[in-house]
N, C-alpha and C. Protein backbone atom coordinates (compact mmCIF):
# COMPACT_ATOMS: atom_id res chain seq x y z
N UNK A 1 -146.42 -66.54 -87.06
CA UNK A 1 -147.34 -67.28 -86.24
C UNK A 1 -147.14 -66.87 -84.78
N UNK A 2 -148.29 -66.45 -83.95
CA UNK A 2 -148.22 -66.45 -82.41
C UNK A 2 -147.49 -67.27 -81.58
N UNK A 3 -147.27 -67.03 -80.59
CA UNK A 3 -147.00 -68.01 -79.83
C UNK A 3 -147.75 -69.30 -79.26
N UNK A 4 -149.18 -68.62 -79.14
CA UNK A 4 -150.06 -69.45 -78.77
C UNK A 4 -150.62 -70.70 -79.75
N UNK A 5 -150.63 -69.86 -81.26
CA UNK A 5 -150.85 -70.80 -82.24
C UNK A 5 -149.57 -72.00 -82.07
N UNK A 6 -148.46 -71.33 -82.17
CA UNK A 6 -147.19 -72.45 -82.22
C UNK A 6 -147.20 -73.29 -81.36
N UNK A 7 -147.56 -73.06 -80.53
CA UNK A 7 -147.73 -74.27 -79.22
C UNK A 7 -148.97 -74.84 -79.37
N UNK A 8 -150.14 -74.50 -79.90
CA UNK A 8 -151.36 -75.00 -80.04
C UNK A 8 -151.13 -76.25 -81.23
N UNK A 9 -150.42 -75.28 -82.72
CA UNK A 9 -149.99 -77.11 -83.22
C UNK A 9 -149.24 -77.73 -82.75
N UNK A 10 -148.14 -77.21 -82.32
CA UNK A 10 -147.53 -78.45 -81.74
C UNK A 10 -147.82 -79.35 -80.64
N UNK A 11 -149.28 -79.00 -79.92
CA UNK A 11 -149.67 -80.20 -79.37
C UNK A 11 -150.38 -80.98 -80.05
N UNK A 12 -150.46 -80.75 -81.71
CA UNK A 12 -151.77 -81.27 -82.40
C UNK A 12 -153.05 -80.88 -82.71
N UNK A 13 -153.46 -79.89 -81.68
CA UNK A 13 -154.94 -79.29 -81.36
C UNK A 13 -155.41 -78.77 -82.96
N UNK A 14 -156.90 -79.33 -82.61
CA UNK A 14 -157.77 -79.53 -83.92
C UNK A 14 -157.51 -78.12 -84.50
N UNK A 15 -157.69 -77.25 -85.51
CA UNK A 15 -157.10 -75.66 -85.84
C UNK A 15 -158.51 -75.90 -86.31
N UNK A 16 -159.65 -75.83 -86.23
CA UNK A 16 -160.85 -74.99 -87.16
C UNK A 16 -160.40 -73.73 -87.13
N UNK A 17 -161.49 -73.46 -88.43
CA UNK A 17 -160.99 -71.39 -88.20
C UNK A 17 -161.90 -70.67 -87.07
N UNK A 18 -162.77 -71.36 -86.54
CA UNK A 18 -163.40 -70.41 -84.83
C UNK A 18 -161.91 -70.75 -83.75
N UNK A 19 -161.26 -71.82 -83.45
CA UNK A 19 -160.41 -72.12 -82.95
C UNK A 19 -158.92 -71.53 -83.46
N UNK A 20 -158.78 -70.96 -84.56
CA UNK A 20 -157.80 -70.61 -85.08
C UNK A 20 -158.12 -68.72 -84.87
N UNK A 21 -158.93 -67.89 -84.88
CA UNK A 21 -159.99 -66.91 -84.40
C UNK A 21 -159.45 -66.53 -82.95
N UNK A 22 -160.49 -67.43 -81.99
CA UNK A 22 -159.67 -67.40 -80.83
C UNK A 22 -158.78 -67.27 -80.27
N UNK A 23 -157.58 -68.13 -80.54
CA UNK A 23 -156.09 -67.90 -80.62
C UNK A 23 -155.30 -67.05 -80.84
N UNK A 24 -155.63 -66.11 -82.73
CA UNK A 24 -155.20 -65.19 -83.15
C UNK A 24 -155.76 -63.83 -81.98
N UNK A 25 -157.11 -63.56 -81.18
CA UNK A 25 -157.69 -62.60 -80.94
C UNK A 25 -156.67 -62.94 -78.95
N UNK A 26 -156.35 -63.85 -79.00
CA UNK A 26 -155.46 -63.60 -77.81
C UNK A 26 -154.17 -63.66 -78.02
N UNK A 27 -153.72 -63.28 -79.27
CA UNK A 27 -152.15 -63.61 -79.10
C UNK A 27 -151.90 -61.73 -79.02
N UNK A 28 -150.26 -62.23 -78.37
CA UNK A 28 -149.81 -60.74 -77.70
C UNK A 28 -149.23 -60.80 -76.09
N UNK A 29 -148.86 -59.36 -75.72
CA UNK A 29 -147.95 -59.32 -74.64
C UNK A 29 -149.49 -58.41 -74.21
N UNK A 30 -149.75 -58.89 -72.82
CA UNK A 30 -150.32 -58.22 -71.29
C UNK A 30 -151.59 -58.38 -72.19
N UNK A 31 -152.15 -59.17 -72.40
CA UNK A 31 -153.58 -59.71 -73.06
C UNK A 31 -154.08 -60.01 -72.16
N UNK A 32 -155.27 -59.93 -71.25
CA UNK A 32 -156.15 -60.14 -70.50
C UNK A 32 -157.45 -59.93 -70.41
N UNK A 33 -157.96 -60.77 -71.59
CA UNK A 33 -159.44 -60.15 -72.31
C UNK A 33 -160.70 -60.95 -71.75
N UNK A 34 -161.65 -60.28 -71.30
CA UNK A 34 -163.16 -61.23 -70.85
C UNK A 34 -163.55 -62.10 -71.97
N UNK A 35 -164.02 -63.15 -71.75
CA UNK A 35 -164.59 -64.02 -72.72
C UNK A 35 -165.29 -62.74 -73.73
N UNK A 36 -166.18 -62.29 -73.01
CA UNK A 36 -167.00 -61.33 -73.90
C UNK A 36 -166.16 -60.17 -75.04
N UNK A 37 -164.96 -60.05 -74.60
CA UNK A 37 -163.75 -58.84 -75.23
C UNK A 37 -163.68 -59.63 -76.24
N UNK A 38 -163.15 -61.51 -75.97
CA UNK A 38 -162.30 -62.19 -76.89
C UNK A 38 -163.91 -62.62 -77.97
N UNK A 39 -165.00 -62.39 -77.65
CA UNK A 39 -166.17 -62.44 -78.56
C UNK A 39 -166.43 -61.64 -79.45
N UNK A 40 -166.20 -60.59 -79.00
CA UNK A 40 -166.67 -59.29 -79.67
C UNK A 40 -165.31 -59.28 -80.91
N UNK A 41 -163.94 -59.48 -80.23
CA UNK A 41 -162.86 -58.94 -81.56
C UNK A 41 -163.27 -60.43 -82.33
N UNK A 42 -163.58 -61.68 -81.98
CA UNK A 42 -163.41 -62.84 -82.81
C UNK A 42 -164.59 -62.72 -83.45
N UNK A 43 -165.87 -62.23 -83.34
CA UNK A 43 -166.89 -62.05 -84.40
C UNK A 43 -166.84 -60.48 -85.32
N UNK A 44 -165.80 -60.12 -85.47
CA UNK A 44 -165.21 -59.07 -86.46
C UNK A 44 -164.71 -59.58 -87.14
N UNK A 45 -163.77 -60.69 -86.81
CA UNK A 45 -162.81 -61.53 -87.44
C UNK A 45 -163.59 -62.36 -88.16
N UNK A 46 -164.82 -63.05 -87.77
CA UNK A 46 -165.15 -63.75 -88.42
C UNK A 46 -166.87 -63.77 -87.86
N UNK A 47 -167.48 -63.34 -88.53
CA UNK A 47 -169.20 -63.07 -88.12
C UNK A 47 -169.61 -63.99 -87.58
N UNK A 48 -169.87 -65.51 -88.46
CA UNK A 48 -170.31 -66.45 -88.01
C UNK A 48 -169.75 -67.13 -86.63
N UNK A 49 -169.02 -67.03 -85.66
CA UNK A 49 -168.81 -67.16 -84.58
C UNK A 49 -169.65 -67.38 -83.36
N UNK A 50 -169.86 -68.07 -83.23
CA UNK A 50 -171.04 -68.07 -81.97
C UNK A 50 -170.43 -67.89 -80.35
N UNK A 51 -171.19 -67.48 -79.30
CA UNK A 51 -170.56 -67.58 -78.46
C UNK A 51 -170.31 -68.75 -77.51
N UNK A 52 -171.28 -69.56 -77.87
CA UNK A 52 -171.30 -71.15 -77.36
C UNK A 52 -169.41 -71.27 -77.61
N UNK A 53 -168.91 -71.04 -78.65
CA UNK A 53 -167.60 -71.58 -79.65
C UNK A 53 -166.64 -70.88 -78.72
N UNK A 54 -166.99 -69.93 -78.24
CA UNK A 54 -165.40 -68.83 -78.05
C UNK A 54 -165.62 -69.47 -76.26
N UNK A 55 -166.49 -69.36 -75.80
CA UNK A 55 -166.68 -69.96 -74.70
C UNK A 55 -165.93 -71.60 -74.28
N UNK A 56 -167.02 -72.28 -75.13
CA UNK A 56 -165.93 -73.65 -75.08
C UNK A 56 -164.82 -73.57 -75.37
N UNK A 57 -164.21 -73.08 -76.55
CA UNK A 57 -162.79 -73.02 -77.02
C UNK A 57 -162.15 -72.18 -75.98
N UNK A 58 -162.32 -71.39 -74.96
CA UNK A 58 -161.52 -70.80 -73.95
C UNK A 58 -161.35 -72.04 -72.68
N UNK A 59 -162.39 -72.21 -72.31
CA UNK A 59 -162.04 -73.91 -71.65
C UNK A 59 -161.47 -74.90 -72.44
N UNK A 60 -161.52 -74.85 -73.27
CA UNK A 60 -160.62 -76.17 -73.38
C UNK A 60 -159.02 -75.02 -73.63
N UNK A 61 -158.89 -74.48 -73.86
CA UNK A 61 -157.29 -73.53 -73.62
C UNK A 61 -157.17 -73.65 -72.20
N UNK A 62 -158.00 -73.42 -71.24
CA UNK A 62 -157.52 -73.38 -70.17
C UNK A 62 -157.12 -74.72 -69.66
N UNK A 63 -158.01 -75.38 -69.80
CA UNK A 63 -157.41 -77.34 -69.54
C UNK A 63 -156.36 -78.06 -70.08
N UNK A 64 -156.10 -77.08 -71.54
CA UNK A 64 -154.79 -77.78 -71.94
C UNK A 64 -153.78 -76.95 -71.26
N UNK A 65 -153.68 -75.86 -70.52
CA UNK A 65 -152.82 -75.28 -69.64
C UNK A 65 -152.69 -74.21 -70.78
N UNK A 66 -153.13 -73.79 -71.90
CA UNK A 66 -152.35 -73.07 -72.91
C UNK A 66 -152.70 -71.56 -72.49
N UNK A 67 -153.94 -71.43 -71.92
CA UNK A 67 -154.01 -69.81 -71.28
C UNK A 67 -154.46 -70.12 -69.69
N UNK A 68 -154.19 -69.31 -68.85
CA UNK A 68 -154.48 -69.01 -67.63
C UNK A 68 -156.10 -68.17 -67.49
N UNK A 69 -156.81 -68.80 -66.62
CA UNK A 69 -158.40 -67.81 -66.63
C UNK A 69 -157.96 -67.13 -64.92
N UNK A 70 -158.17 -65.85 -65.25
CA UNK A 70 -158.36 -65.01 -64.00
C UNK A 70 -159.02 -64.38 -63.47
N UNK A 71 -159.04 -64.63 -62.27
CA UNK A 71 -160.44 -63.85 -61.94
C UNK A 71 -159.70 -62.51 -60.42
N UNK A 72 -160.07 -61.48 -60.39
CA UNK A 72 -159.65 -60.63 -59.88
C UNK A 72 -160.98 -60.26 -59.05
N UNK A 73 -160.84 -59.81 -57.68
CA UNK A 73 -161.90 -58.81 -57.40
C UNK A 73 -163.34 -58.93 -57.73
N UNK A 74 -163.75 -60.15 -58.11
CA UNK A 74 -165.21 -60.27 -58.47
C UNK A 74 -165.72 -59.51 -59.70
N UNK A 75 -164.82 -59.20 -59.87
CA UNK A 75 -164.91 -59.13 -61.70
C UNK A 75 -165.21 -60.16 -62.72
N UNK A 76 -165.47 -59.96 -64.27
CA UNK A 76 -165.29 -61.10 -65.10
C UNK A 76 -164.50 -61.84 -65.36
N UNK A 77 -164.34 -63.26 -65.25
CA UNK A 77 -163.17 -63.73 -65.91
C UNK A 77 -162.39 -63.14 -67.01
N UNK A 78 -160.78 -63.66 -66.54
CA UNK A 78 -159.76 -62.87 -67.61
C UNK A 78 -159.11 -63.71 -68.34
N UNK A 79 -158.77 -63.64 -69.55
CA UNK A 79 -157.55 -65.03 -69.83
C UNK A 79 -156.67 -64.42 -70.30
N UNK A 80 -155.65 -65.44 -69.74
CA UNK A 80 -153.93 -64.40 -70.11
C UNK A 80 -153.44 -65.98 -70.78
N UNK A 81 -152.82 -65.33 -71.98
CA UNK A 81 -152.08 -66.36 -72.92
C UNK A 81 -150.66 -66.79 -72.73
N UNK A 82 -150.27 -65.89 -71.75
CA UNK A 82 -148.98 -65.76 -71.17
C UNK A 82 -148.99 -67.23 -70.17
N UNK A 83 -149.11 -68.34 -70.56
CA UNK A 83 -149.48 -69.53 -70.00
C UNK A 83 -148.12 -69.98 -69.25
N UNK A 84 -146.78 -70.55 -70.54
CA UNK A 84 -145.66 -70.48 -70.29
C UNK A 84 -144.20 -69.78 -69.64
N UNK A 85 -144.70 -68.47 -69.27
CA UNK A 85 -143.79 -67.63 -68.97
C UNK A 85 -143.96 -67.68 -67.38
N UNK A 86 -143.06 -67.90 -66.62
CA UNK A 86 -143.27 -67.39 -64.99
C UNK A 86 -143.69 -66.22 -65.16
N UNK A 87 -144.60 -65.38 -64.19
CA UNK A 87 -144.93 -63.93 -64.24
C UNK A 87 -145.76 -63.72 -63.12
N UNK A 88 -145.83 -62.65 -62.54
CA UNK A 88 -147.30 -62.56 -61.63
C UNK A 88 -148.64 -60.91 -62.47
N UNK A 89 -149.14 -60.64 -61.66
CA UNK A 89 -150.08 -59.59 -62.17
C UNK A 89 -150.17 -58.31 -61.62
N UNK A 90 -150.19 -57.28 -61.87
CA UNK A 90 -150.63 -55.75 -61.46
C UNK A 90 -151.73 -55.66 -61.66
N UNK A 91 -152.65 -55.63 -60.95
CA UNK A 91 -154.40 -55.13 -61.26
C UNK A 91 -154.60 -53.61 -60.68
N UNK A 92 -155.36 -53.08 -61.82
CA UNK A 92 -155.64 -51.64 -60.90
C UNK A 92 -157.05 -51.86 -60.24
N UNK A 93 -157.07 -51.45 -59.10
CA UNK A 93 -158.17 -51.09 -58.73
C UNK A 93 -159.47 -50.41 -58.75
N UNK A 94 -158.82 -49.33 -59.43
CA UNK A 94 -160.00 -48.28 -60.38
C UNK A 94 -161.03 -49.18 -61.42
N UNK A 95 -159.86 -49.37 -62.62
CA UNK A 95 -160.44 -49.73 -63.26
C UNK A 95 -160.46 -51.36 -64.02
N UNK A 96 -159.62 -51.98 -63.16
CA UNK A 96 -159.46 -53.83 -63.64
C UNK A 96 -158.54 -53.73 -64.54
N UNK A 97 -157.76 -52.69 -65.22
CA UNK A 97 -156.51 -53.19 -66.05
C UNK A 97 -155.76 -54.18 -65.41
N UNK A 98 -154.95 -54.84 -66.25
CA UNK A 98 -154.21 -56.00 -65.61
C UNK A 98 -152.19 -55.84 -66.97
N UNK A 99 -151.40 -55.90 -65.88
CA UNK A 99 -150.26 -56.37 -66.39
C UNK A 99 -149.73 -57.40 -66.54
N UNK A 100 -148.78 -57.70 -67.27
CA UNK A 100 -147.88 -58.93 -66.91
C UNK A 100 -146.55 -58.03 -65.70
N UNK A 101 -146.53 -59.00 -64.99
CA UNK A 101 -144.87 -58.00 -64.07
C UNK A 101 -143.91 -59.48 -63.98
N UNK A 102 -142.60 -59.20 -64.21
CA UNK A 102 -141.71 -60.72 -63.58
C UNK A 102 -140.91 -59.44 -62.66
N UNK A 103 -141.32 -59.71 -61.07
CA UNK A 103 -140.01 -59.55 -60.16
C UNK A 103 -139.32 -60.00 -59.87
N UNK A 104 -137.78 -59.70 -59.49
CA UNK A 104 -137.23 -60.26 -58.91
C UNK A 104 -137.70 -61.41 -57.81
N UNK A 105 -136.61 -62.74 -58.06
CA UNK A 105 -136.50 -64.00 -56.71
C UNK A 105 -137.99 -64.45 -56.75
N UNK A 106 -138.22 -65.80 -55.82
CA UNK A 106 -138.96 -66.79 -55.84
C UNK A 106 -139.85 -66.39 -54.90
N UNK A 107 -141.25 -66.19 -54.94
CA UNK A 107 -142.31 -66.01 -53.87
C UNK A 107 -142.50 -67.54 -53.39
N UNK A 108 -142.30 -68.74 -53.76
CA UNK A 108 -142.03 -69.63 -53.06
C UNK A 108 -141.07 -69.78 -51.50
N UNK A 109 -139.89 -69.03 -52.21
CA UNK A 109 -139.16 -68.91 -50.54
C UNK A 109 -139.45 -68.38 -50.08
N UNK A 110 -139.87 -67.14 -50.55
CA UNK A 110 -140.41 -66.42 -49.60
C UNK A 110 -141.47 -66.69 -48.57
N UNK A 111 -142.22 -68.03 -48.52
CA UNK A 111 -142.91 -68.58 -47.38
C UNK A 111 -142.10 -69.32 -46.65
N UNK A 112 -142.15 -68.32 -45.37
CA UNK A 112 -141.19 -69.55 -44.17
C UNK A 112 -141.88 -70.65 -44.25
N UNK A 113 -140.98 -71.82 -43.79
CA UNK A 113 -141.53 -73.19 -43.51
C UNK A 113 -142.53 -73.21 -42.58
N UNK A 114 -142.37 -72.58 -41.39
CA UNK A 114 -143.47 -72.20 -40.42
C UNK A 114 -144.73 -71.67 -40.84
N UNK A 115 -145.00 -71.23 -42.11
CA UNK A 115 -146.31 -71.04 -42.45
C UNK A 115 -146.61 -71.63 -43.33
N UNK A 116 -146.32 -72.64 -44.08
CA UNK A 116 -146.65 -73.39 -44.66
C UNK A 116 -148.07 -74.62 -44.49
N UNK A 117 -147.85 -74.74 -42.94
CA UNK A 117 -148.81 -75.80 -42.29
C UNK A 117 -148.47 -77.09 -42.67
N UNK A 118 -147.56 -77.61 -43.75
CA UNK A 118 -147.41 -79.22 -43.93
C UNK A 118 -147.75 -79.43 -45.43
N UNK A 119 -148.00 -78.13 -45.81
CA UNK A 119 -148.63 -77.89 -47.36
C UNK A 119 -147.38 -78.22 -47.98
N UNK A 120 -147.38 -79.17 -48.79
CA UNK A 120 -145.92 -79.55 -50.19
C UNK A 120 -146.51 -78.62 -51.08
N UNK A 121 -145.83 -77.06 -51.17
CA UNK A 121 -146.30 -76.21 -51.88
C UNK A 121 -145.69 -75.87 -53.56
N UNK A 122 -146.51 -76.31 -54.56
CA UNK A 122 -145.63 -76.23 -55.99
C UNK A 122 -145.50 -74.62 -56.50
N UNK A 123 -146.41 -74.12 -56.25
CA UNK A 123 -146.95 -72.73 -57.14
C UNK A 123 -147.53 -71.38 -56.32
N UNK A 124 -146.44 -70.33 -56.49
CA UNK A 124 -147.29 -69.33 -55.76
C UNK A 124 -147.96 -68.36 -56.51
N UNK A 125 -148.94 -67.52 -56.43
CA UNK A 125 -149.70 -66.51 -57.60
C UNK A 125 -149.70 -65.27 -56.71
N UNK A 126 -148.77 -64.39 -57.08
CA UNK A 126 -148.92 -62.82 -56.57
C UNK A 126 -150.02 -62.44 -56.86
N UNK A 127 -150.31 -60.80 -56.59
CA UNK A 127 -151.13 -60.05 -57.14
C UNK A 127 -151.29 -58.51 -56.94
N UNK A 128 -150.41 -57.83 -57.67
CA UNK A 128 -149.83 -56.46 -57.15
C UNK A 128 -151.34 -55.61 -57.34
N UNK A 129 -151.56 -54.89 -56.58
CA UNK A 129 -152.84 -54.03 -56.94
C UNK A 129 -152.25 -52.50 -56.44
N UNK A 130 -153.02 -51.69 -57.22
CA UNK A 130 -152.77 -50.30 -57.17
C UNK A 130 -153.31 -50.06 -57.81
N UNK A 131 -153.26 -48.35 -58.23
CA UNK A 131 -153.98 -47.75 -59.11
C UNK A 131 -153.35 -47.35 -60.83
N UNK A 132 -153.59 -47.89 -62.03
CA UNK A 132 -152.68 -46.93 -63.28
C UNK A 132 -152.71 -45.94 -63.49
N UNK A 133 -152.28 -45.68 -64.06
CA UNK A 133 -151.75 -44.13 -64.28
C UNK A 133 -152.83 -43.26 -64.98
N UNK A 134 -154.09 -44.17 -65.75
CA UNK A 134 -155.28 -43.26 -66.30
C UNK A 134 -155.90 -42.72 -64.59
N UNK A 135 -156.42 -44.24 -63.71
CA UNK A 135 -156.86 -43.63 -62.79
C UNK A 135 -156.20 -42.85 -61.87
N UNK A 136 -155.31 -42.68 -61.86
CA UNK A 136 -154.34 -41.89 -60.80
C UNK A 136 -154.58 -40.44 -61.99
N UNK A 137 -154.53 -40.24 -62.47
CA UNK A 137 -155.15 -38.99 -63.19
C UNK A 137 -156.28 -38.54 -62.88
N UNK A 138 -157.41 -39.05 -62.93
CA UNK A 138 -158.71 -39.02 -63.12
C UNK A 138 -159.25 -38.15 -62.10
């Protein structure tokens, strides 16, 4: 079983098989698929799938905190299942690939108090950008 599934029952969450679909088509390491990616592999998986289904069922993942939706660069939304893990992101610029990266130490300290403004700050979100290694070829 995924990770995502395992945490999905163990909050209880209803398992239909479009909801069970979903889940399976995002489980994995550096998953960052457009609604439309996670449509296309979940109606292989299962024809009858609508996209009304993969749509809602990605919001409600994101509200239960179970995937992260990202949005990069004015691109399509992304969802990373990697919900639980501290991590930040590598985006290429070329072409919108996306990593998981954990660096070293806290980007929290790393904001002096002086720039803070008075903000009680919980959460910081990197965002490494460069180019991968297809486009650095190209």
């Amino acid at each position: 079983m995924s990770d995502l599934l395992g945490r999905l029952r163990g909050r209880g969450w209803r398992m239909t098989a479009q909801r069970r679909v979903v889940a399976e088509v995002l489980d994995g390491e550096h998953i960052h698929l457009t609604a439309d990616e996670v449509l296309a592999r979940a109606t292989a998986r299962l024809p009858e799938i609508s996209r009304a289904t993969v749509y809602n069922t990605l919001g409600e993942l994101v509200t239960l905190g179970e995937v992260i939706e990202l949005a990069t660069d004015g691109r399509a939304k992304r969802y990373d299942p990697n919900a639980h893990r501290p991590h930040q992101h590598l985006v290429c610029s070329g072409c919108g690939a996306i990593r998981d990266v954990h660096p070293g130490g806290d980007p929290l300290a790393d904001l002096p108090d002086g720039e803070r403004f008075g903000f009680s700050v919980a959460t910081a979100e990197v965002t490494y950008r460069g180019l991968c290694p297809d486009c650095t070829r190209g």
